[in-house]
N, C-alpha and C. Protein backbone atom coordinates (compact mmCIF):
# COMPACT_ATOMS: atom_id res chain seq x y z
N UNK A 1 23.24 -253.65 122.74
CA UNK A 1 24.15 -254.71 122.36
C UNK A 1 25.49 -254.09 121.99
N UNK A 2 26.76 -254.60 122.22
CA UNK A 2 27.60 -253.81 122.07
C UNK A 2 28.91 -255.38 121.67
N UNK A 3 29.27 -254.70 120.63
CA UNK A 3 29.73 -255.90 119.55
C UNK A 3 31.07 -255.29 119.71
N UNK A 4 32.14 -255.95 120.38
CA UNK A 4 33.89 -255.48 120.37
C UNK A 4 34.57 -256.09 118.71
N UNK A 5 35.20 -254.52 118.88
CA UNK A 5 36.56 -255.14 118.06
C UNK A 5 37.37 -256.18 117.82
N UNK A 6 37.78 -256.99 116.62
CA UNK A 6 37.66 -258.34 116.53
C UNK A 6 36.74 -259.22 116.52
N UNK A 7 35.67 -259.14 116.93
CA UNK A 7 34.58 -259.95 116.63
C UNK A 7 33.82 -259.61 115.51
N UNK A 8 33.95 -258.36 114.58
CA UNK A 8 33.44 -258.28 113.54
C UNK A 8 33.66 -259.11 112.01
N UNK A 9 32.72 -259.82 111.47
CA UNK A 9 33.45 -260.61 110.19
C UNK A 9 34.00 -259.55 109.29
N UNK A 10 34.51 -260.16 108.32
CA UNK A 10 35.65 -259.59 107.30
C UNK A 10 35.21 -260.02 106.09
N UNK A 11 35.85 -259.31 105.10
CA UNK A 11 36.07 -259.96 104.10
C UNK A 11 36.63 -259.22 102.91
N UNK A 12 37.77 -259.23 101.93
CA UNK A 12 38.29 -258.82 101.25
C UNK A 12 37.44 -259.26 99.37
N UNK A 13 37.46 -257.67 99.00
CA UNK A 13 36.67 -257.85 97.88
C UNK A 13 37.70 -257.49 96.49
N UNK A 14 37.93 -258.30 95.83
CA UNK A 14 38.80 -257.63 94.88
C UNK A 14 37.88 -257.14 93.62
N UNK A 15 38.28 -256.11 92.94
CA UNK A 15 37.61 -255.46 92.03
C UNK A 15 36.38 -255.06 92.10
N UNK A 16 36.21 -254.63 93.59
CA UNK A 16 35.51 -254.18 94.02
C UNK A 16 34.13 -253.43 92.79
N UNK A 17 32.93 -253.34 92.89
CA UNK A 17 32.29 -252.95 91.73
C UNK A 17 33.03 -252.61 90.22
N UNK A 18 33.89 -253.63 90.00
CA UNK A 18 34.44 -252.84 88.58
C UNK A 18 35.81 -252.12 88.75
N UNK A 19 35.56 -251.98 89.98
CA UNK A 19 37.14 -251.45 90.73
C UNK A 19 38.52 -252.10 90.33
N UNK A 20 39.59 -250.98 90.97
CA UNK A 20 40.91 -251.68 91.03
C UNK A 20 41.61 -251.86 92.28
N UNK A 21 42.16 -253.28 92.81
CA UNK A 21 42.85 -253.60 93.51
C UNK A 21 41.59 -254.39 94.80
N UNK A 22 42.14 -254.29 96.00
CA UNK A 22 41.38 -255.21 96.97
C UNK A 22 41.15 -254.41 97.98
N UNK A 23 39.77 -254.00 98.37
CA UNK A 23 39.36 -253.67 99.64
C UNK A 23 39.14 -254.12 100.64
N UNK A 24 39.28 -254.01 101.89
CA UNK A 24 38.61 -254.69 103.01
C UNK A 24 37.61 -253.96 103.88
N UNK A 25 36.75 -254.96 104.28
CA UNK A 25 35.22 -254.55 104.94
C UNK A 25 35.17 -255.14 105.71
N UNK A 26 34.87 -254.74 106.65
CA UNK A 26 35.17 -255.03 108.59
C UNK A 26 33.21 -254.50 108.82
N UNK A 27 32.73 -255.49 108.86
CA UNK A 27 31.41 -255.79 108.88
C UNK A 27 30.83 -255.12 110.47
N UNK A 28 30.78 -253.86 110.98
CA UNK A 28 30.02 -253.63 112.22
C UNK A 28 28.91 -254.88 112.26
N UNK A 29 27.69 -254.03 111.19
CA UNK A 29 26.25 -254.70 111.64
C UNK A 29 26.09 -255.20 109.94
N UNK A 30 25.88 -256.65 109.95
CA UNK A 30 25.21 -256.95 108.57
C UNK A 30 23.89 -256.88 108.33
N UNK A 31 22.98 -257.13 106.92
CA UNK A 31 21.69 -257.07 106.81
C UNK A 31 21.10 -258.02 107.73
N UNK A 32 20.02 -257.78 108.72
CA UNK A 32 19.43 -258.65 109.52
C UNK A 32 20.11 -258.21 111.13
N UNK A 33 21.03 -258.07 111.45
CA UNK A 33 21.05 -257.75 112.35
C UNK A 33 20.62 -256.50 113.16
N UNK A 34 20.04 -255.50 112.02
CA UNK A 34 19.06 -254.38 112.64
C UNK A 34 17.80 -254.31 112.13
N UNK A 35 16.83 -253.96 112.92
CA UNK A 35 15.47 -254.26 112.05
C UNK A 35 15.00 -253.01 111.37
N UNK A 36 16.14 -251.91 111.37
CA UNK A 36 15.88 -250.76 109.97
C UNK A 36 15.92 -251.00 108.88
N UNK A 37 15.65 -250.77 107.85
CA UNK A 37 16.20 -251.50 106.64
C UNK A 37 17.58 -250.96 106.29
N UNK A 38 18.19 -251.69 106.36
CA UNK A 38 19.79 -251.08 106.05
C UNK A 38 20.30 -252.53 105.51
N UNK A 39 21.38 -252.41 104.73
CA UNK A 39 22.13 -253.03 103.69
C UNK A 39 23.70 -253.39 104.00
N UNK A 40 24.18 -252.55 104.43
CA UNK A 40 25.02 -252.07 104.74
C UNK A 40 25.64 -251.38 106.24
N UNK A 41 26.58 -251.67 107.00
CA UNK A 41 26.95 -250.84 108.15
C UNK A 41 28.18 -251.35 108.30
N UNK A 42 29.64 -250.67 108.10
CA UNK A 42 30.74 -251.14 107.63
C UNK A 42 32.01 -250.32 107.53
N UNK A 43 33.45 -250.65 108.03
CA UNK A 43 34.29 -249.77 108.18
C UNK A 43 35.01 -250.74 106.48
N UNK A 44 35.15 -249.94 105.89
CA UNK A 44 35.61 -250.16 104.63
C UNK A 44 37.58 -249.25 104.45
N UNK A 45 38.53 -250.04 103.81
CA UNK A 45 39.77 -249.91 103.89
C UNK A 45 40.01 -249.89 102.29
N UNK A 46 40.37 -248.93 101.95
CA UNK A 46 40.89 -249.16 100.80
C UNK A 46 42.73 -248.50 100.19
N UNK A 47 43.47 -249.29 99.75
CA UNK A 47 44.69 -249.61 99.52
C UNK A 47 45.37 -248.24 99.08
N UNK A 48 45.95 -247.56 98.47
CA UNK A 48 46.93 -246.30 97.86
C UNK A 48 46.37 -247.37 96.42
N UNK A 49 46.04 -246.28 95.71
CA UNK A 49 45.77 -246.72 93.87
C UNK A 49 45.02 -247.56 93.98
N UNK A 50 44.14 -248.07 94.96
CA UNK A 50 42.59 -248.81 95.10
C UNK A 50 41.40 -248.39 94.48
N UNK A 51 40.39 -248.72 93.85
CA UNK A 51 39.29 -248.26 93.82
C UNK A 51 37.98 -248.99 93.99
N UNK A 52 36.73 -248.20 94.06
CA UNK A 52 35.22 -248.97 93.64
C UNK A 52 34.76 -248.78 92.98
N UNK A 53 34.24 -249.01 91.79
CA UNK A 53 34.46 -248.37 90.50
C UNK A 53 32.71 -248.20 90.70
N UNK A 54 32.42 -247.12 89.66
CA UNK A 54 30.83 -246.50 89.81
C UNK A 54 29.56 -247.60 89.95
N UNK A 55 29.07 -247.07 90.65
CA UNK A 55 27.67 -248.50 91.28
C UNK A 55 26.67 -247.33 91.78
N UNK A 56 25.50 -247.21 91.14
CA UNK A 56 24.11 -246.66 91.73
C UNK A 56 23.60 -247.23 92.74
N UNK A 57 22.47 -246.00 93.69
CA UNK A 57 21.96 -246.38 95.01
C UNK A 57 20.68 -246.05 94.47
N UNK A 58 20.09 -247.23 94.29
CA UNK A 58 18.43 -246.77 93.33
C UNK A 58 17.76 -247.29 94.87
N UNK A 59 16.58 -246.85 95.20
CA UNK A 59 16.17 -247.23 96.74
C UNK A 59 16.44 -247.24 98.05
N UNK A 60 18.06 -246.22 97.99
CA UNK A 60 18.67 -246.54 99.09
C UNK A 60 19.26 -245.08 99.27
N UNK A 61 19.87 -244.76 100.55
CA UNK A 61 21.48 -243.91 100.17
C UNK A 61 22.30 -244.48 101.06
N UNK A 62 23.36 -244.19 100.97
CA UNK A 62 24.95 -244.75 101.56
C UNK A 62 25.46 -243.09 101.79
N UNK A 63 25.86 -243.59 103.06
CA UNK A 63 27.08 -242.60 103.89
C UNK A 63 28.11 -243.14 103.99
N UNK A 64 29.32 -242.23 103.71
CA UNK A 64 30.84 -242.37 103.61
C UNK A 64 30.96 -241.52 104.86
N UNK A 65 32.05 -242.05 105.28
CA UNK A 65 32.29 -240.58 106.50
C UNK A 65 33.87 -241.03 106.49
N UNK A 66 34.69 -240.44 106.21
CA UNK A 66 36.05 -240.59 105.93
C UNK A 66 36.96 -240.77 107.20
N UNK A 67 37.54 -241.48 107.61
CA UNK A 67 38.43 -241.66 109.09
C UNK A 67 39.84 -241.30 108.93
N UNK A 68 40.05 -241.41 107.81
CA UNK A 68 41.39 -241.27 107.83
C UNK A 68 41.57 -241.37 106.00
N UNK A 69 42.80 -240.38 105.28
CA UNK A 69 43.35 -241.07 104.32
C UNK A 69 42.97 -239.57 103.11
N UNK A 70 43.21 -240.34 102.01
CA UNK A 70 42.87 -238.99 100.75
C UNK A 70 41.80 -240.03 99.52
N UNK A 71 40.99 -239.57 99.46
CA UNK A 71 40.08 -240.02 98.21
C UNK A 71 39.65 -238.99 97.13
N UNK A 72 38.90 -239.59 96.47
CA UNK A 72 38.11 -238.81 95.22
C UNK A 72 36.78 -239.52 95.44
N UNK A 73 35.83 -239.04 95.10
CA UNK A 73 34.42 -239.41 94.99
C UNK A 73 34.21 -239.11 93.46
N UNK A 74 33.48 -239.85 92.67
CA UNK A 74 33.17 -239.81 91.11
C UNK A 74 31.66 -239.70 91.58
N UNK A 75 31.41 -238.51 90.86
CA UNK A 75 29.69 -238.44 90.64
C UNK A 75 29.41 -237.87 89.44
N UNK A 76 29.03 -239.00 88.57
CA UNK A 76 28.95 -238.58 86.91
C UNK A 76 30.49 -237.80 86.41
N UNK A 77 30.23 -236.73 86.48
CA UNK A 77 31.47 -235.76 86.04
C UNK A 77 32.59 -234.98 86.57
N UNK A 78 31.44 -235.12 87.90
CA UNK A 78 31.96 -234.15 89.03
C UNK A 78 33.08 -235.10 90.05
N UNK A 79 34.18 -234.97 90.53
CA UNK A 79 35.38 -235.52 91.25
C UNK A 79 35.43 -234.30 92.23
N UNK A 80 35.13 -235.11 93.35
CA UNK A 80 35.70 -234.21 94.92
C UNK A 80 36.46 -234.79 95.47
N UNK A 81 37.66 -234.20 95.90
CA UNK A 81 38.74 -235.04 96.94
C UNK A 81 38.01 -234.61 98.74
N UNK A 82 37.86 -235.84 99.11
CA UNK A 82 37.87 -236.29 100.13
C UNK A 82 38.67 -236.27 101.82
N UNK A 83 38.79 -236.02 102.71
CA UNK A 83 39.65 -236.45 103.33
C UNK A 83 39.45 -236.79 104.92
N UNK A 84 40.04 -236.77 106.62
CA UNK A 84 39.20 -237.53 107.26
C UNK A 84 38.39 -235.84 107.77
N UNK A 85 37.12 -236.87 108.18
CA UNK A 85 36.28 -236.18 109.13
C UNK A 85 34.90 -235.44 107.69
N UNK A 86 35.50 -235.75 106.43
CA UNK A 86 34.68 -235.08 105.65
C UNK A 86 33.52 -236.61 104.91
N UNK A 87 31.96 -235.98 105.32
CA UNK A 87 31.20 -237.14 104.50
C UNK A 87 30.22 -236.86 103.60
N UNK A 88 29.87 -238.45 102.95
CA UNK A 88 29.66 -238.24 101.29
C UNK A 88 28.43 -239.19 101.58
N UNK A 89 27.07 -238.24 100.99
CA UNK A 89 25.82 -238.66 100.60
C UNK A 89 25.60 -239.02 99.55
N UNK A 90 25.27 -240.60 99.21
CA UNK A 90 24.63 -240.53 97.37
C UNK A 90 23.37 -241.82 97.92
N UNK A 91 22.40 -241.16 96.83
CA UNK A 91 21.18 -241.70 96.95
C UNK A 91 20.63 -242.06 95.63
N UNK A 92 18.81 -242.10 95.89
CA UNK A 92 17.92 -241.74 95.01
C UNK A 92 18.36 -241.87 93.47
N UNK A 93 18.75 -243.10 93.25
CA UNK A 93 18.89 -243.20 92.22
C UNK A 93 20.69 -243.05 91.03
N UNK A 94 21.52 -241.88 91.80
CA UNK A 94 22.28 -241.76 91.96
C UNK A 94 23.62 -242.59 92.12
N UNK A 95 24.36 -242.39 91.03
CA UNK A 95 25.84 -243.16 91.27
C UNK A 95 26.92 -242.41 91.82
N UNK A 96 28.04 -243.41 92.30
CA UNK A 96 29.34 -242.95 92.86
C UNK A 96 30.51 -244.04 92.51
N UNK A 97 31.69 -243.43 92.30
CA UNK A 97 32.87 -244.13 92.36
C UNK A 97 33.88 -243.72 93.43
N UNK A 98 34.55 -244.83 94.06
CA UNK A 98 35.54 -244.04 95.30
C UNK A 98 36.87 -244.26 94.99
N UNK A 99 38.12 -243.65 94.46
CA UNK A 99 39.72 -243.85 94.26
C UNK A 99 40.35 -243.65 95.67
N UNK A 100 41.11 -244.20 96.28
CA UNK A 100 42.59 -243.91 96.93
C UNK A 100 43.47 -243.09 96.20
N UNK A 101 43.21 -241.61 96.44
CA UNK A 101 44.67 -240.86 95.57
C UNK A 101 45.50 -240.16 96.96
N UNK A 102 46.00 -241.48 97.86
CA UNK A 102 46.57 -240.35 99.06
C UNK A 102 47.58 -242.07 98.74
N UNK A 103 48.38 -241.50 99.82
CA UNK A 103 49.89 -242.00 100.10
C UNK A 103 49.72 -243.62 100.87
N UNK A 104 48.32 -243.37 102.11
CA UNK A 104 48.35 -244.35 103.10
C UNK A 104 46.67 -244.77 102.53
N UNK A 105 46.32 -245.76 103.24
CA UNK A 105 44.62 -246.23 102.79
C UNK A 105 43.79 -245.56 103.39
N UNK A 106 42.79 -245.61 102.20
CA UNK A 106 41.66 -244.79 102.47
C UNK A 106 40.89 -245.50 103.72
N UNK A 107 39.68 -244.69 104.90
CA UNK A 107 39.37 -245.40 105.63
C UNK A 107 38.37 -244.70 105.66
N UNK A 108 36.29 -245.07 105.71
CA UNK A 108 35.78 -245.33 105.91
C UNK A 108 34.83 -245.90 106.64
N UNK A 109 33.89 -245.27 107.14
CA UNK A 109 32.58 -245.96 107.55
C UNK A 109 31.63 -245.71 106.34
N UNK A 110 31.07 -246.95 106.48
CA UNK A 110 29.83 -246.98 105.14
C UNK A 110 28.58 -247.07 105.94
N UNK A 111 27.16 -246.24 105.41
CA UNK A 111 26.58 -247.12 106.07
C UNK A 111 25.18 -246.80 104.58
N UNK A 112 24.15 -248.16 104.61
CA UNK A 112 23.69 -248.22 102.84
C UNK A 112 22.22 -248.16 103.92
N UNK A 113 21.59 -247.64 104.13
CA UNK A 113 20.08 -247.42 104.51
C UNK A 113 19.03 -247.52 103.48
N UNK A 114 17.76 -248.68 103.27
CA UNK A 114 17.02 -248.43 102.15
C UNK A 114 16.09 -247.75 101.99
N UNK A 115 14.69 -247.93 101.48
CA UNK A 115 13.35 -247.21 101.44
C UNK A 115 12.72 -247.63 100.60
C-alpha cells in the first residue's frame, strides 16, 4: 500500500506533553492501520524554542530519527543535542523530553512500537 504525500492527516498539538509552543504531526500510519502493535508512525515538526515536555514509554519504545534541524533529548539528567541523520531510542519504562535549540524546526520521524 503506498499512501502519497498530502494525503496524510494532520494535526497541530499545542503544549505538547507539558511542552512549549505547537507541534505538528503529519500522521504516515495511525493506530489500526498496521496490524503490529504500534501507536505511533509519524513525521513530527517542531518550531525554534518548541518543546515536548518529559512523557514515559512504559510498554512501548519510540524512535526519533532526526531529518533535519538541532534538538536536545532530556533523559532524567542527561541532555544530548541531536541533529539530522542522528536517532533516539527510549523505552521500557523510560522517559524523554525533546527542545528545538537550533535556528530552523526540528524534524522528525517518530515511530511508538508496543509489547
Amino acid at each position: 500500500m503506498v499512501r502519497r504525500q498530502g494525503a496524510y492527516e494532520t494535526e497541530e498539538r499545542q503544549n505538547m506533553r507539558g511542552g512549549t509552543g505547537t507541534v505538528h504531526i503529519e500522521h504516515y500510519w495511525k493506530k489500526g492501520d498496521l496490524q503490529a502493535k504500534t501507536r505511533l508512525c509519524a513525521r513530527l515538526v517542531i518550531p525554534p524554542g518548541a518543546s515536548i515536555g518529559a512523557h514515559s514509554h512504559d510498554q512501548e519504545e519510540e524512535v526519533y530519527i532526526v531529518l533535519r534541524g538541532r534538538g536536545r533529548i532530556i533523559e532524567g539528567t542527561t541532555v544530548v543535542e541531536v541533529g539530522p541523520g542522528d536517532s533516539v531510542l527510549t523505552g521500557n519504562g523510560a522517559s524523554h523530553a525533546v527542545e528545538n535549540c537550533g535556528a530552523e524546526p526540528l524534524e522528525m520521524v517518530a515511530f511508538i512500537a508496543q509489547y
